[in-house]
Every structure is written in structure tokens, then in C-alpha cells.
C-alpha atoms as a PDB file:
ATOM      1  CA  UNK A   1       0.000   0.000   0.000  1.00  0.00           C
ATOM      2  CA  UNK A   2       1.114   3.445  -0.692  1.00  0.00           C
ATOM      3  CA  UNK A   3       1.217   6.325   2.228  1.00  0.00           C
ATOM      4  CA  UNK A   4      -2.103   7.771   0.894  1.00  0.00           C
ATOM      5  CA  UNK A   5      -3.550   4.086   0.457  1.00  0.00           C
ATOM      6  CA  UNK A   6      -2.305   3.386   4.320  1.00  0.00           C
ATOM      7  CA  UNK A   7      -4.269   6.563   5.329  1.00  0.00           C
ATOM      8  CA  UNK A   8      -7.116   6.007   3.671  1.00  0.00           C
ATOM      9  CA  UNK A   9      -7.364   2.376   5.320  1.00  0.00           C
ATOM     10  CA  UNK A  10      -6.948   3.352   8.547  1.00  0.00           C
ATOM     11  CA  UNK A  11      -9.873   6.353   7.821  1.00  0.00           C
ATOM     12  CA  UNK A  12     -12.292   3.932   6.588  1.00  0.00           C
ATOM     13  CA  UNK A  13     -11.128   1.127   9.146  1.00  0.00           C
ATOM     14  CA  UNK A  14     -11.902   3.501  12.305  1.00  0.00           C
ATOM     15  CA  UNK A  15     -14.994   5.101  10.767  1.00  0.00           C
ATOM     16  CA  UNK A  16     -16.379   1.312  10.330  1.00  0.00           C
ATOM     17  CA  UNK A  17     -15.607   0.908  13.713  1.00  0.00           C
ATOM     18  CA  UNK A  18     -16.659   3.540  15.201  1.00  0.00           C
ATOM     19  CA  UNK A  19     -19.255   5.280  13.517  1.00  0.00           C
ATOM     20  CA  UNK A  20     -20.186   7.811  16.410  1.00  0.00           C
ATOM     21  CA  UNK A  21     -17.517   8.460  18.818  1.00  0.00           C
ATOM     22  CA  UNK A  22     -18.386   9.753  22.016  1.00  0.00           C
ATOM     23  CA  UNK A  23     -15.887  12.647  23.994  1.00  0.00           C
ATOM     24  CA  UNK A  24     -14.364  11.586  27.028  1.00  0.00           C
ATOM     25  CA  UNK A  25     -14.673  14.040  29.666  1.00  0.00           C
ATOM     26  CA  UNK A  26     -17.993  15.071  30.702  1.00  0.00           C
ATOM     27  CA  UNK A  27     -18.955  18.554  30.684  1.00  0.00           C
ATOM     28  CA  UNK A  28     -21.640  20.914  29.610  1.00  0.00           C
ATOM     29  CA  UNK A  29     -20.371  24.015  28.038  1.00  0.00           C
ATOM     30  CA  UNK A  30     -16.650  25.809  27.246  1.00  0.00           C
ATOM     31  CA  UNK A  31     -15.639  26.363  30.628  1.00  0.00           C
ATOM     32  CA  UNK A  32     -15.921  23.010  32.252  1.00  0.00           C
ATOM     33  CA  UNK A  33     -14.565  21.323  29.538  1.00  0.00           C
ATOM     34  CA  UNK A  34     -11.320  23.153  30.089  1.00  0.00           C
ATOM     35  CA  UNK A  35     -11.236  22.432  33.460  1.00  0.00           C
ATOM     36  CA  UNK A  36     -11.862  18.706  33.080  1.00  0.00           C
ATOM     37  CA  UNK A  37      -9.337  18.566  30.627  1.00  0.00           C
ATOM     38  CA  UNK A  38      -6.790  20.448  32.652  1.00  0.00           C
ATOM     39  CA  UNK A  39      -7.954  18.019  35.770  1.00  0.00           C
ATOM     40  CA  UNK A  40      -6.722  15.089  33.472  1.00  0.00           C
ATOM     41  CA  UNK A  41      -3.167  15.722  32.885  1.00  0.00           C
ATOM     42  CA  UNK A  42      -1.661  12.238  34.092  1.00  0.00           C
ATOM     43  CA  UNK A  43      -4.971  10.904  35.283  1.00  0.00           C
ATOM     44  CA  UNK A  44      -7.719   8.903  33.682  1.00  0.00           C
ATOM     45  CA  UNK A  45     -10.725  10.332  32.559  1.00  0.00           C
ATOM     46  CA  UNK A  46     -12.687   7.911  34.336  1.00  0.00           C
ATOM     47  CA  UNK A  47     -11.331   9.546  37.505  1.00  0.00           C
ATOM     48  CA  UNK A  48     -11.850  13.053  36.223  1.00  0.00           C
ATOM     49  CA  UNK A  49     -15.710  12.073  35.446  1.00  0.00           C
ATOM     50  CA  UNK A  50     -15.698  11.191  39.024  1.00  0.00           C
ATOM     51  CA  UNK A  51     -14.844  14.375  40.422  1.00  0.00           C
ATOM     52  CA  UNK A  52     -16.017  16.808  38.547  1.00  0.00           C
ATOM     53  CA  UNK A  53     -19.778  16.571  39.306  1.00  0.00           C
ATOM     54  CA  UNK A  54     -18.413  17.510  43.274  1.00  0.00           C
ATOM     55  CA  UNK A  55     -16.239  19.928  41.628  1.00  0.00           C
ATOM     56  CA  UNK A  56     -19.222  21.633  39.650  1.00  0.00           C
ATOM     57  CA  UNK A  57     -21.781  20.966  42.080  1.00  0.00           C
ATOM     58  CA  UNK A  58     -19.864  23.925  44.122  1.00  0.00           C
ATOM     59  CA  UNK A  59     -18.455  25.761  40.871  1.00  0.00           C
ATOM     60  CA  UNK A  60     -19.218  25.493  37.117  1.00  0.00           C
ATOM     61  CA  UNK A  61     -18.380  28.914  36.107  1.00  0.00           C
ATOM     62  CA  UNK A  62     -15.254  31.105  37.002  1.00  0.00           C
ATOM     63  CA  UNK A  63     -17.628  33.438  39.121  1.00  0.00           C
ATOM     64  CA  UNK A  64     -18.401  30.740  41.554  1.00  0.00           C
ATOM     65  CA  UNK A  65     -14.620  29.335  41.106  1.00  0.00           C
ATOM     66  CA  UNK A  66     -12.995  31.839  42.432  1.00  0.00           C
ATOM     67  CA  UNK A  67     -15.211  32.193  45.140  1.00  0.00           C
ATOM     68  CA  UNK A  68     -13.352  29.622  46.364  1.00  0.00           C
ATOM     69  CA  UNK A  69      -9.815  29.130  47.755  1.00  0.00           C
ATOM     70  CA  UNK A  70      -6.896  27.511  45.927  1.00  0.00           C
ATOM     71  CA  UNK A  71      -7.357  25.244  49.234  1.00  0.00           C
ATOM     72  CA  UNK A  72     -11.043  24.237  48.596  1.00  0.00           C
ATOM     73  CA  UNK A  73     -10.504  23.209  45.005  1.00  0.00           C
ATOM     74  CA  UNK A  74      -7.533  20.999  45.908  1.00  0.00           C
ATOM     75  CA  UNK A  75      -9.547  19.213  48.615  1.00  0.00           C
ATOM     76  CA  UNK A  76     -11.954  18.321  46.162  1.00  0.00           C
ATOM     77  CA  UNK A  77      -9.805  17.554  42.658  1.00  0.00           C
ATOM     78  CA  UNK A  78      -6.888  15.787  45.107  1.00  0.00           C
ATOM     79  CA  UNK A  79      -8.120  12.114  44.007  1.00  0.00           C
ATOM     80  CA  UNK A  80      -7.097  13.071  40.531  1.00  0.00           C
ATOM     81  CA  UNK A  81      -3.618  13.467  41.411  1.00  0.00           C
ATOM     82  CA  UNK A  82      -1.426  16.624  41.069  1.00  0.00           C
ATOM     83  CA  UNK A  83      -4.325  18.550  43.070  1.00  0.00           C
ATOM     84  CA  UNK A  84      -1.671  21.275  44.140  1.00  0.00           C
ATOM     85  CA  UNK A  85      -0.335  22.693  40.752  1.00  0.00           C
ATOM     86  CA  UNK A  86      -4.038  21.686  39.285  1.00  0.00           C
ATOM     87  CA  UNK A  87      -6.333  23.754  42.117  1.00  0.00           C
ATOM     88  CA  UNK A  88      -3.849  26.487  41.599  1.00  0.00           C
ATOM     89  CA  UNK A  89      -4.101  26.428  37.937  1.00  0.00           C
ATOM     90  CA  UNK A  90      -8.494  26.147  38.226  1.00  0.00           C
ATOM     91  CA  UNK A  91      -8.370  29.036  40.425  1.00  0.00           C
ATOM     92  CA  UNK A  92      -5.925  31.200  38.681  1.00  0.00           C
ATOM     93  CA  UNK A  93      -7.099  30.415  35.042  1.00  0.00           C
ATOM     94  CA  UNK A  94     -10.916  31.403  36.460  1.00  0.00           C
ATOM     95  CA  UNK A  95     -10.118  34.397  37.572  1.00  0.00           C
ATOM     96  CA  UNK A  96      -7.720  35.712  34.330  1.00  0.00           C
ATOM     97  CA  UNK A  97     -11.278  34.664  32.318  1.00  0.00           C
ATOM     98  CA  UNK A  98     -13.067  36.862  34.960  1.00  0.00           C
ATOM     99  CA  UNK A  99     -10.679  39.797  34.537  1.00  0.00           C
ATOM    100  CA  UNK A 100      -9.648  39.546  30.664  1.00  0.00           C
ATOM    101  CA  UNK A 101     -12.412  37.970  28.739  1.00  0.00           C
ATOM    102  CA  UNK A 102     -15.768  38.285  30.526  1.00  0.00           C
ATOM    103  CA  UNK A 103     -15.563  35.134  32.331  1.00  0.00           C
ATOM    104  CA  UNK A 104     -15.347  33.258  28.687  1.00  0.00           C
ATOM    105  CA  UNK A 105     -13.408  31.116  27.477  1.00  0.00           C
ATOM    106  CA  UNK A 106     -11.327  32.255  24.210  1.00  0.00           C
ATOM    107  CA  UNK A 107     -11.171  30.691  21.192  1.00  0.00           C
ATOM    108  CA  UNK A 108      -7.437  30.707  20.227  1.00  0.00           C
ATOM    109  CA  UNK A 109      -4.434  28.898  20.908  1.00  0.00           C
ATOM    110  CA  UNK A 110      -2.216  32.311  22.349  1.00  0.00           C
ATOM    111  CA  UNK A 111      -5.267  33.179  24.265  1.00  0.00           C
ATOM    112  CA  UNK A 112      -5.721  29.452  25.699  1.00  0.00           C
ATOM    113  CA  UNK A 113      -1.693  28.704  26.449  1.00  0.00           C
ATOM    114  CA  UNK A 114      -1.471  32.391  28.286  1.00  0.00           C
ATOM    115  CA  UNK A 115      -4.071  30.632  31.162  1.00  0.00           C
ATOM    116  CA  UNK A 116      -2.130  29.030  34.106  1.00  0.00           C
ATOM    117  CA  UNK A 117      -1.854  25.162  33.733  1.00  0.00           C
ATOM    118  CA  UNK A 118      -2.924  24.858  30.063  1.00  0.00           C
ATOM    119  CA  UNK A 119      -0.654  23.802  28.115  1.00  0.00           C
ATOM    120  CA  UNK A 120      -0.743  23.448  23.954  1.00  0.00           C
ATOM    121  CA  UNK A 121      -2.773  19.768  23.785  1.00  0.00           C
ATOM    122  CA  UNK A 122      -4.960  21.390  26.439  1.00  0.00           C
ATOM    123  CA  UNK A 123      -5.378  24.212  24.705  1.00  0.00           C
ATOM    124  CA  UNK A 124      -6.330  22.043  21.240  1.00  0.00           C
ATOM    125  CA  UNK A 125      -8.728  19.568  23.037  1.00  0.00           C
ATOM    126  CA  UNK A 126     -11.077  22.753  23.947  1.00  0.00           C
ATOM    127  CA  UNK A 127     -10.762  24.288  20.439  1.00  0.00           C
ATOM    128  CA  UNK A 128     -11.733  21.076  19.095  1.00  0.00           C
ATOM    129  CA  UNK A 129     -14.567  19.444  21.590  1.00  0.00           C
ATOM    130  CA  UNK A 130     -15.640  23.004  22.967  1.00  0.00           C
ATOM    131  CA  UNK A 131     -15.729  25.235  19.942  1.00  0.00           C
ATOM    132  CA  UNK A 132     -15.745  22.789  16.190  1.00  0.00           C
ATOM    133  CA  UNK A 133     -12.505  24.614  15.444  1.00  0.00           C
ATOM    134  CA  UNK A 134     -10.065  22.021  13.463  1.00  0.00           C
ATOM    135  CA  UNK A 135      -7.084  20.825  15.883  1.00  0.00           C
ATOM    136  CA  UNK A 136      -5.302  17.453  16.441  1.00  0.00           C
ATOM    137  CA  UNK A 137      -4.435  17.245  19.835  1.00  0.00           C
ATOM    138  CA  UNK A 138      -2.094  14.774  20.394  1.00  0.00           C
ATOM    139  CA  UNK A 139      -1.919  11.958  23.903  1.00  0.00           C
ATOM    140  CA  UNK A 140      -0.054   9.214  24.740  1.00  0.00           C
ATOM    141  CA  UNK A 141      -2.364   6.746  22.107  1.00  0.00           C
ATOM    142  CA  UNK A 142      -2.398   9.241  19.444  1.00  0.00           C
ATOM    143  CA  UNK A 143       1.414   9.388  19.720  1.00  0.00           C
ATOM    144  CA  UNK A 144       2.086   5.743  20.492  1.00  0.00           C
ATOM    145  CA  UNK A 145      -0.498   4.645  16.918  1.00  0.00           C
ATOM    146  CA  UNK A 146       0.963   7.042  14.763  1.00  0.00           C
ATOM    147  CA  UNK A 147       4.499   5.419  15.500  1.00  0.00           C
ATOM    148  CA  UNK A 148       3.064   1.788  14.640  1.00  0.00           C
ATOM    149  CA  UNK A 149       1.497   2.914  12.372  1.00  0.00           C
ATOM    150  CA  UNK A 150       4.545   4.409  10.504  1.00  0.00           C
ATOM    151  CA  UNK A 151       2.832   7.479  10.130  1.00  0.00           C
ATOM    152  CA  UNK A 152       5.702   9.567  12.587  1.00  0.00           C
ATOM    153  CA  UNK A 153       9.285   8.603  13.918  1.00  0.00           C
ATOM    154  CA  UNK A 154       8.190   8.601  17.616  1.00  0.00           C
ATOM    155  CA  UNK A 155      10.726  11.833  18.218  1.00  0.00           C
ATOM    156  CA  UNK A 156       8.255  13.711  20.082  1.00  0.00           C
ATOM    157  CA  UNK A 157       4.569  14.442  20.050  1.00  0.00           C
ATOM    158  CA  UNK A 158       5.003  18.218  18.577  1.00  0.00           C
ATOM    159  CA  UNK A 159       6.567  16.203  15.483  1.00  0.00           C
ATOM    160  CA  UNK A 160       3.695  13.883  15.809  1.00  0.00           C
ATOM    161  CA  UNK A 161       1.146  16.271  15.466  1.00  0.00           C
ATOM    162  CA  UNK A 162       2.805  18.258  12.620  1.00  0.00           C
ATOM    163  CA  UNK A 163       2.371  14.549  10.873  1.00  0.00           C
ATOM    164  CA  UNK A 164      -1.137  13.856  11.917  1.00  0.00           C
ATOM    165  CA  UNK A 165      -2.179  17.218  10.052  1.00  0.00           C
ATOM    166  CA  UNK A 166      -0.095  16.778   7.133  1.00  0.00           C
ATOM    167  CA  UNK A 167      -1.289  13.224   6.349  1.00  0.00           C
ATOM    168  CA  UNK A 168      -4.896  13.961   7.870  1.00  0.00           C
ATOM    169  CA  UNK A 169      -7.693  16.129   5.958  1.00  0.00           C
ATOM    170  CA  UNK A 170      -8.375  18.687   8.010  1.00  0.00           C
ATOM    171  CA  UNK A 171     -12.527  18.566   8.045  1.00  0.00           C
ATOM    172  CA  UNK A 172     -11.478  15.070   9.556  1.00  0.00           C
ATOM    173  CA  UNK A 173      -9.253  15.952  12.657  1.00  0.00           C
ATOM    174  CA  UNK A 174     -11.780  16.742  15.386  1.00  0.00           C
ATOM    175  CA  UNK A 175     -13.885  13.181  14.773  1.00  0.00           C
ATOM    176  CA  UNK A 176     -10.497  11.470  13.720  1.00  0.00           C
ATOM    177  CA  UNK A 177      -8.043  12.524  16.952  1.00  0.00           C
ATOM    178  CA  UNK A 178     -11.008  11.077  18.852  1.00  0.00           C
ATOM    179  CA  UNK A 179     -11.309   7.819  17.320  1.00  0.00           C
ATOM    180  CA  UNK A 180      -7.809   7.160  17.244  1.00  0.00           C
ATOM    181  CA  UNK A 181      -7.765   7.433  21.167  1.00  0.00           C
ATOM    182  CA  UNK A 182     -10.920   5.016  21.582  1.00  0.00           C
ATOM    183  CA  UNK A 183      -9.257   2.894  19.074  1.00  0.00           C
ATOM    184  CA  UNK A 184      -5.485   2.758  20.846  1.00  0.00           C
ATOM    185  CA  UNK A 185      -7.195   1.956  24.627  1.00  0.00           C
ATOM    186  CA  UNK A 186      -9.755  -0.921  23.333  1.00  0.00           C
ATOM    187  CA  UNK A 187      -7.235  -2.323  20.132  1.00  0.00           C
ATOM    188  CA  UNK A 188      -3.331  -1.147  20.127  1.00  0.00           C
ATOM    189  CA  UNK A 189      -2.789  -1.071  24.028  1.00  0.00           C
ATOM    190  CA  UNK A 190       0.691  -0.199  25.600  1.00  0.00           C
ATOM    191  CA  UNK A 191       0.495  -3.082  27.520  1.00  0.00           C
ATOM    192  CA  UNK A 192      -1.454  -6.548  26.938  1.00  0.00           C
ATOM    193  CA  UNK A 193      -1.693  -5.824  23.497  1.00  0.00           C
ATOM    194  CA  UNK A 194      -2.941  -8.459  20.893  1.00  0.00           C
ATOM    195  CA  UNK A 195      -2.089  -7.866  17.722  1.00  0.00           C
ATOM    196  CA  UNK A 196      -4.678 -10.391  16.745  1.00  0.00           C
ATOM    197  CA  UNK A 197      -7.527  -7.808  17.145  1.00  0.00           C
ATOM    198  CA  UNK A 198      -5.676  -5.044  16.090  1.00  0.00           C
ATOM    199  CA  UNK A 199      -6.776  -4.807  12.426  1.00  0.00           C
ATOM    200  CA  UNK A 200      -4.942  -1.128  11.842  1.00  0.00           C
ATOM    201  CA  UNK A 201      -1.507  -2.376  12.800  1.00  0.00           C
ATOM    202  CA  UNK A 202      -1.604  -5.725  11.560  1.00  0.00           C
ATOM    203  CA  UNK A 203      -2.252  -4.400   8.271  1.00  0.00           C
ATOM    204  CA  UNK A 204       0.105  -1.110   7.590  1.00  0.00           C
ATOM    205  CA  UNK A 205       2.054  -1.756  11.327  1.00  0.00           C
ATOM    206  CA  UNK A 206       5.825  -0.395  10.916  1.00  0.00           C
ATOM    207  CA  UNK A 207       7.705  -3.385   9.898  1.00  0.00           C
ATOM    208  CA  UNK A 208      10.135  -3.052  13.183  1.00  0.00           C
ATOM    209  CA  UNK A 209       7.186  -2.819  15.816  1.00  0.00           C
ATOM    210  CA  UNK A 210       5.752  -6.129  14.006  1.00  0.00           C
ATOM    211  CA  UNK A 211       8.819  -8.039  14.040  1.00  0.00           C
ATOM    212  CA  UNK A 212       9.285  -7.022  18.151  1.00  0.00           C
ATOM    213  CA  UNK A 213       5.715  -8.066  18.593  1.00  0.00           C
ATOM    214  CA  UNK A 214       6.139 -11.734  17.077  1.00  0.00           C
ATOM    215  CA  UNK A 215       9.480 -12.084  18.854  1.00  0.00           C
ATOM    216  CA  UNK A 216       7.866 -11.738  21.635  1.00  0.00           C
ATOM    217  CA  UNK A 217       4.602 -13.441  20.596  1.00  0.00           C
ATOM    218  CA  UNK A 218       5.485 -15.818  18.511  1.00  0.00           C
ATOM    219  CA  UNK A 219       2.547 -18.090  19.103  1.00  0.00           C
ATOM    220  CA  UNK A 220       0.297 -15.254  17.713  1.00  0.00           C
ATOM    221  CA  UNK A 221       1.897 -15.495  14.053  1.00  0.00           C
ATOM    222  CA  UNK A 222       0.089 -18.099  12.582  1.00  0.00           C
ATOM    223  CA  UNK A 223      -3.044 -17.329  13.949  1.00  0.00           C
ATOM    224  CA  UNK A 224      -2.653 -13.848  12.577  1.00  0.00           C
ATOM    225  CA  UNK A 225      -1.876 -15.080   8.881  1.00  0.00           C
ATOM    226  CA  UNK A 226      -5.371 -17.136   9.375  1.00  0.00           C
ATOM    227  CA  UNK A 227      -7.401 -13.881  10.402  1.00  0.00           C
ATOM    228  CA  UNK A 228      -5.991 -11.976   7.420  1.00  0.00           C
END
């Protein structure tokens, strides 16, 4: 298969499997997006889900936020992990929106990255899921498929992401970034992965990541050439 072929598979592949792809984080408008998103820097989003209800139940709005103290907000978030740097970031980010943009939240990356604790794949998750605008943000699946998937060297996930939108049509990103995560946690797992299920990587998988795999598998390998 050529490159464009390869993309083109792995398009039609994910949208097969997953036709409708729901977001992650729960939330009901701009503003507690970002903060759910920001609350799930090295945590799972199952986690987040479970804390933000409490979190909004007291606060869903920078008004109410910073009615709070950075001490409040870290009680509650501190199950997430990082609750110090995190409740300080809630309450300082709140109270910039309060201050500079009429307690809403912007719509551009400069505007987004200038907040406390947002960083750039913050920043593109909330342009994305919050506002329709076209971004790719990039995680630890989106980075780790792209690599199997010979679509980027691995370097770094600002590399990664420059690849994703190069290969990717851009009308495609916002859906696309999504499935890719969905598909990397239930199909091309960092750990216990079976390549057996993993139609994407069996198919167009870089040629070193498959070799390491049936090394280390080798009981998998003819199985696999009877699935194909």
C-alpha cells in the first residue's frame, strides 16, 4: 500500500468501527470542559468524570470558582492526582477569564496557552470538543499509533502532530483525533496488546514494531496469517 492508500485504510477502518464516537470528559459548556481537561493531565478520565460533578456541584463557572480558595478546590480535585499545581491552575485560570475575557473562554491557541496550567494539547482539546474549530491534539495513544502505524518517527509528540495534520484532511481531525484514542485503549494497548484484534496495525504496522511483537509473541503469528 502506498502512504495515501495506508491513510485512507486506517480512515475507513476507524470510521467502520466507530461510527459515532463519544468525547471523554464530561462537561456541559466551554468552561468546564477546560477544566476537566486540565484536571486530566496524568490521570484517567474515568477519575476526572468522578470528580467533577463535586467539583461543579460547588463551581461550574469562574464566578463561583474563584469564590473559592486555591485550598477548597484541591480538597476536592486531590483524588485526581497533582491537586496542588491543578487547584492552583483552576483558580488562577478562572479568575484571568473573569478579569480579561468576561468570564469566557477564548477561542485561540495564544489566548488558551497564556491561562495558568494549560498547556498546547490542552489548549487544542477545547478548540476542538468546545468550539468545532479544526485541531489534532495529540496523547499518549495518538502518539504511540501514529508510531506503529509508521505514520511519525516517535521523536516527540510536537513532530507527531505536525504529521497527523499533514497526512490527515483537516474537516477530519476533530472526529479522527477522537477515534484514534478510543481505538489505541480498546485495540493497540501499551500493555497486553494483541495484535490479533488489532486490524490497523496488523495491516500497515511499521515493519520493526511487528517483528518485536512476534518475537515476543510468537505463538500469535500463525493465527494472525489465518485472520488476514
Amino acid at each position: 500500500m502506498t502512504k495515501a492508500e495506508k491513510v485512507d485504510f486506517v480512515i475507513n477502518t476507524l470510521n467502520e468501527v466507530y461510527p459515532e464516537i463519544p468525547i471523554p470528559l464530561d462537561h456541559k459548556d466551554p468552561y468546564t470542559l477546560l477544566i476537566a481537561v486540565l484536571m486530566s493531565a496524568q490521570s484517567t478520565d474515568v477519575r476526572v468524570n468522578q470528580i467533577t460533578p463535586l467539583l461543579f456541584e460547588r463551581a461550574d463557572n469562574p464566578y463561583d470558582m474563584v469564590k473559592l480558595s486555591v485550598d477548597e478546590i484541591r480538597e476536592i480535585i486531590k483524588p485526581v492526582g497533582l491537586s496542588p499545581m491543578k487547584s492552583k491552575g483552576i483558580y488562577g485560570l478562572s479568575k484571568i477569564l473573569i478579569e480579561k475575557h468576561n468570564g469566557e473562554v477564548p477561542q485561540s491557541y495564544e489566548e488558551l496557552e497564556a491561562l495558568p496550567a494549560v498547556g498546547h494539547k490542552t489548549a487544542a482539546v477545547v478548540l476542538s470538543q468546545a468550539f468545532g474549530i479544526p485541531a489534532f491534539p495529540v496523547d499518549t495513544h495518538i502518539h504511540r499509533l501514529m508510531y506503529r502505524w509508521n505514520f511519525s518517527n516517535g521523536k516527540n509528540v510536537v513532530q507527531t502532530e505536525k504529521d497527523a495534520k499533514r497526512l490527515f484532511p483537516k474537516e477530519l481531525w476533530n472526529k479522527l483525533h477522537l477515534q484514534i484514542i478510543w481505538y489505541g485503549r480498546e485495540y493497540c494497548q501499551a500493555r497486553g496488546w494483541d495484535l490479533r484484534k488489532d486490524k490497523i496495525t496488523r495491516t500497515i504496522g511499521r515493519s520493526s514494531v511487528l517483528r518485536d511483537y512476534y518475537k515476543k509473541n510468537p505463538g500469535h503469528l500463525d493465527q494472525d496469517s489465518l485472520s488476514n
